[in-house]
C-alpha atoms as a PDB file:
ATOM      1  CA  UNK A   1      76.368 176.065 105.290  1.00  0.00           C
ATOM      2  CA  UNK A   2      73.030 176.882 103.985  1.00  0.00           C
ATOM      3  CA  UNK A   3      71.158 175.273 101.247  1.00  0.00           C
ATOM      4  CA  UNK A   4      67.842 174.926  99.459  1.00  0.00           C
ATOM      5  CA  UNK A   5      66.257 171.390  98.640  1.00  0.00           C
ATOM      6  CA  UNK A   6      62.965 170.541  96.402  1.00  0.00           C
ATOM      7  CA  UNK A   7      61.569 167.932  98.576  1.00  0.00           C
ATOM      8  CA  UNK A   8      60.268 164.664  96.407  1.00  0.00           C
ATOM      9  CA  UNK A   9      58.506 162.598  99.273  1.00  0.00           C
ATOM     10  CA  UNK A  10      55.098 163.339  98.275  1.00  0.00           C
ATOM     11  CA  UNK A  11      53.220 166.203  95.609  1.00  0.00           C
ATOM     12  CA  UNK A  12      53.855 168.727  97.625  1.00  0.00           C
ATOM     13  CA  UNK A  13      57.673 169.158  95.990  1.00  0.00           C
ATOM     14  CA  UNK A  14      58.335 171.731  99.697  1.00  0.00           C
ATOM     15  CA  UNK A  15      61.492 173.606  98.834  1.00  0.00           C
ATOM     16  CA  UNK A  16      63.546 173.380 102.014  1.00  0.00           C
ATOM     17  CA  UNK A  17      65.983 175.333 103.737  1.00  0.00           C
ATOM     18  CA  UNK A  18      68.378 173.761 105.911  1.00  0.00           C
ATOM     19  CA  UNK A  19      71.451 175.458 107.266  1.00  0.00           C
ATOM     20  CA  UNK A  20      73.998 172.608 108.715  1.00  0.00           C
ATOM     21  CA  UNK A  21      77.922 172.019 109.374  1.00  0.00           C
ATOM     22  CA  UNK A  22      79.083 168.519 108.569  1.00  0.00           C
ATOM     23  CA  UNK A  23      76.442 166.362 109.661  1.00  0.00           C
ATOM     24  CA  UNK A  24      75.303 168.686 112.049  1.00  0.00           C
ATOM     25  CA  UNK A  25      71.962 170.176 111.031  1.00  0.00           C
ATOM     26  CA  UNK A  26      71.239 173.308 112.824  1.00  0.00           C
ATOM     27  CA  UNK A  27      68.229 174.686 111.035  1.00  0.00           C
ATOM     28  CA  UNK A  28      65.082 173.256 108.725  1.00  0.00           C
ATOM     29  CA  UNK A  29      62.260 175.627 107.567  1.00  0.00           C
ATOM     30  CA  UNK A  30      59.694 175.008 104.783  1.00  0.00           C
ATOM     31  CA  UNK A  31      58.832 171.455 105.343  1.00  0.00           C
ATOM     32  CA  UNK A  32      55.187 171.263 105.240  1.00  0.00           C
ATOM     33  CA  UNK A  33      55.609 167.315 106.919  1.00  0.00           C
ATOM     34  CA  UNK A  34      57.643 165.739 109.245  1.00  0.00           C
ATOM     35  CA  UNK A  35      57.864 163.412 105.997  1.00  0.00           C
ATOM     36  CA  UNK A  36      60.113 166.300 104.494  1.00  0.00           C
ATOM     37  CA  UNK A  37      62.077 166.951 107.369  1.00  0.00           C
ATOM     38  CA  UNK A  38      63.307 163.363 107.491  1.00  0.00           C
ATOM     39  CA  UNK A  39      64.445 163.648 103.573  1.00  0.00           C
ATOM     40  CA  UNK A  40      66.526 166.565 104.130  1.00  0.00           C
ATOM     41  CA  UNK A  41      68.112 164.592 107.430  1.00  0.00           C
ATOM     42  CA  UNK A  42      68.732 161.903 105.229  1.00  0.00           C
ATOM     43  CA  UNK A  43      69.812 164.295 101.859  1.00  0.00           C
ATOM     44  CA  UNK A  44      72.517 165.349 104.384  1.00  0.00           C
ATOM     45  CA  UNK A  45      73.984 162.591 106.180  1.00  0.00           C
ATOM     46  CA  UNK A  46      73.313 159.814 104.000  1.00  0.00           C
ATOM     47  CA  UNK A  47      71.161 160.016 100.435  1.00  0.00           C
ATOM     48  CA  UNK A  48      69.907 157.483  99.182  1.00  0.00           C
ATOM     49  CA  UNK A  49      68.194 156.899  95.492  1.00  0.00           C
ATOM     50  CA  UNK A  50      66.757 154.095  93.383  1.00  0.00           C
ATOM     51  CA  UNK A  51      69.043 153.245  90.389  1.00  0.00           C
ATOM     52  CA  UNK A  52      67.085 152.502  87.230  1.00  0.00           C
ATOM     53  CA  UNK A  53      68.548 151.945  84.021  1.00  0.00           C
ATOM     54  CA  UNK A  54      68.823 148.731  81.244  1.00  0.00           C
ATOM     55  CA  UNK A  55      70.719 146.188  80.295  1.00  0.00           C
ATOM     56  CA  UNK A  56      71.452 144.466  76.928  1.00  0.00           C
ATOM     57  CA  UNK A  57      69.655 141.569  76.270  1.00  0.00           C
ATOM     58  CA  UNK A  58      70.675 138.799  73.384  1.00  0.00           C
ATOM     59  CA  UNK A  59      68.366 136.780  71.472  1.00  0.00           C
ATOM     60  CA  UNK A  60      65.409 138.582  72.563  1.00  0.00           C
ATOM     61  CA  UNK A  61      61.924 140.355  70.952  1.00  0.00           C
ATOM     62  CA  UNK A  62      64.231 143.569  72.448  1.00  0.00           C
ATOM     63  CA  UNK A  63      67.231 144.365  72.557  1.00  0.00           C
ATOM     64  CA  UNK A  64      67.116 145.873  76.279  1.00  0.00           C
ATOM     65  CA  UNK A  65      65.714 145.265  79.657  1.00  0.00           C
ATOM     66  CA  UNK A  66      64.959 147.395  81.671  1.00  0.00           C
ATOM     67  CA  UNK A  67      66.628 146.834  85.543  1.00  0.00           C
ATOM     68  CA  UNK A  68      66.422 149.195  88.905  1.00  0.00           C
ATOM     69  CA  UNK A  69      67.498 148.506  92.474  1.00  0.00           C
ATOM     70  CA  UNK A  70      64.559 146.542  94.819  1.00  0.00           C
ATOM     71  CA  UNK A  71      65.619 149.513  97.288  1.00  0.00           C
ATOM     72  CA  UNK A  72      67.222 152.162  97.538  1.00  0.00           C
ATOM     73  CA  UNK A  73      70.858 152.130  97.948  1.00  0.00           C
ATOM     74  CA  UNK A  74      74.146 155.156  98.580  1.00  0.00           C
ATOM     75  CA  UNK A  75      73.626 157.746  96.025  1.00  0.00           C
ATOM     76  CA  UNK A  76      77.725 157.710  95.847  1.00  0.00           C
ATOM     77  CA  UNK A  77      77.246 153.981  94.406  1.00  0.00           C
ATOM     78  CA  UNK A  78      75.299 155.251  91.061  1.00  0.00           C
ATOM     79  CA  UNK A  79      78.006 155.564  88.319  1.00  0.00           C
ATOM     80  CA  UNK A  80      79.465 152.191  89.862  1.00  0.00           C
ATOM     81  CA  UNK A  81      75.901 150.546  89.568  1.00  0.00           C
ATOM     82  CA  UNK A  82      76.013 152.148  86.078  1.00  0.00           C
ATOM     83  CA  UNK A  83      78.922 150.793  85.232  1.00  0.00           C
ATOM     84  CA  UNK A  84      78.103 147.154  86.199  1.00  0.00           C
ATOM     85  CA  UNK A  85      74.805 147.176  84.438  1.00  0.00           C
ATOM     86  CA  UNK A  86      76.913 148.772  81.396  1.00  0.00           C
ATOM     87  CA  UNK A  87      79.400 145.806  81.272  1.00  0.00           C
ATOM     88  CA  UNK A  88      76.505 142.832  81.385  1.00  0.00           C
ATOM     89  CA  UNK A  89      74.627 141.373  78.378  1.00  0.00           C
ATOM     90  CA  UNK A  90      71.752 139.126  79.585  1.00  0.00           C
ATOM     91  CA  UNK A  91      70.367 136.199  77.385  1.00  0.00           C
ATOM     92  CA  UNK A  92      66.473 136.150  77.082  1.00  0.00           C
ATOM     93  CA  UNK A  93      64.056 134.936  78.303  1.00  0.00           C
ATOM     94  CA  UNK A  94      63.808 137.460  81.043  1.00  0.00           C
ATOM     95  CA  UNK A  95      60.917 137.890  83.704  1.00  0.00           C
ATOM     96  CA  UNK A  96      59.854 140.996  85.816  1.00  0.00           C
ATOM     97  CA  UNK A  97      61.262 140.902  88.822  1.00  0.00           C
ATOM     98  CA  UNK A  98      64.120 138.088  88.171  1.00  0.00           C
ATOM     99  CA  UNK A  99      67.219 139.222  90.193  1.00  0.00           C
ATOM    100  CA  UNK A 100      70.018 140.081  87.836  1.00  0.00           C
ATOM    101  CA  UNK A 101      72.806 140.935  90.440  1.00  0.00           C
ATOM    102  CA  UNK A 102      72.163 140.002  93.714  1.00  0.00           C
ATOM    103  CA  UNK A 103      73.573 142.490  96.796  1.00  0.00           C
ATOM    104  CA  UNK A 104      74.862 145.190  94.614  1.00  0.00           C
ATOM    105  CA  UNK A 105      77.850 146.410  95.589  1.00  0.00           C
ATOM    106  CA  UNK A 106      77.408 144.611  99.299  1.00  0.00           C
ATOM    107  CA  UNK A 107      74.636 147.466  99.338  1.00  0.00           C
ATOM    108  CA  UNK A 108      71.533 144.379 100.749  1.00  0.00           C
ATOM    109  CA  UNK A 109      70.096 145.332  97.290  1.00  0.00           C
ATOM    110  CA  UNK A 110      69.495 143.195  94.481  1.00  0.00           C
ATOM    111  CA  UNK A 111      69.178 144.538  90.707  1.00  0.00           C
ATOM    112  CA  UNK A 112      66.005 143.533  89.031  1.00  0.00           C
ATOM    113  CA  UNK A 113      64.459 143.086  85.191  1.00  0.00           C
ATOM    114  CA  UNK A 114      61.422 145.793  85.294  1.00  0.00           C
ATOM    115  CA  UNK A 115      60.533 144.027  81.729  1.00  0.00           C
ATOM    116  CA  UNK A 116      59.625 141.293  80.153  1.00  0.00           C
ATOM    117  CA  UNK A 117      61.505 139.693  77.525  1.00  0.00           C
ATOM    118  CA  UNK A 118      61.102 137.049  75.601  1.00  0.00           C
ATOM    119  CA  UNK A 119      63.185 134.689  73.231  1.00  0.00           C
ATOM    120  CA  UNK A 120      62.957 135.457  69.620  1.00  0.00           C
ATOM    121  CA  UNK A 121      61.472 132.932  67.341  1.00  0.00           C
END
């Protein structure tokens, strides 16, 4: 199989050609980096991705915070970190950076608030 990938490592967005069967990759061209090659290994046997998205939040000055992964986890866990962050309301106060599921999905990554929120008056 042969495909075409916009790298998103660094500025240069390289759009990469890699020709591969299964997890075998055969062929790379167009990678201006090693840094580029090592994506499209990875975009092939195993991609990974940051989830970001929010949470509701009661009796708070907002009504959502806003949570992502402290790494980067299975791309094929998304919709099921979606999901989870879909069913959970959150009571304020909330900090930056306080863990609001630890080891997602057994993935060694913890969900955290990217926002402040505070408890209404």
């Amino acid at each position: 199989m042969k495909k075409e990938f916009v790298c998103i490592v660094c500025p240069n967005s390289c759009r990469i050609t890699a020709e591969y069967d299964g997890w075998e990759i055969k062929h790379i061209e167009g990678a201006q980096c090693k840094k580029g090659e090592e994506f499209i290994r990875n975009e092939i046997k195993n991609p990974l991705r940051i989830f970001t998205g929010s949470v509701k939040c009661k009796n708070g000055n907002y009504q959502l915070v806003s949570v992502k992964t402290n790494k980067p986890i299975p791309k094929k866990y998304m919709k099921q970190v979606a999901q989870k962050t879909h069913e959970l309301v959150l009571e304020a106060p909330v900090e930056i950076g306080q863990v609001i599921i630890s080891d997602i999905l057994g993935q060694h990554a913890d969900l955290v608030a990217t926002r402040k929120v505070k408890e209404k008056n």
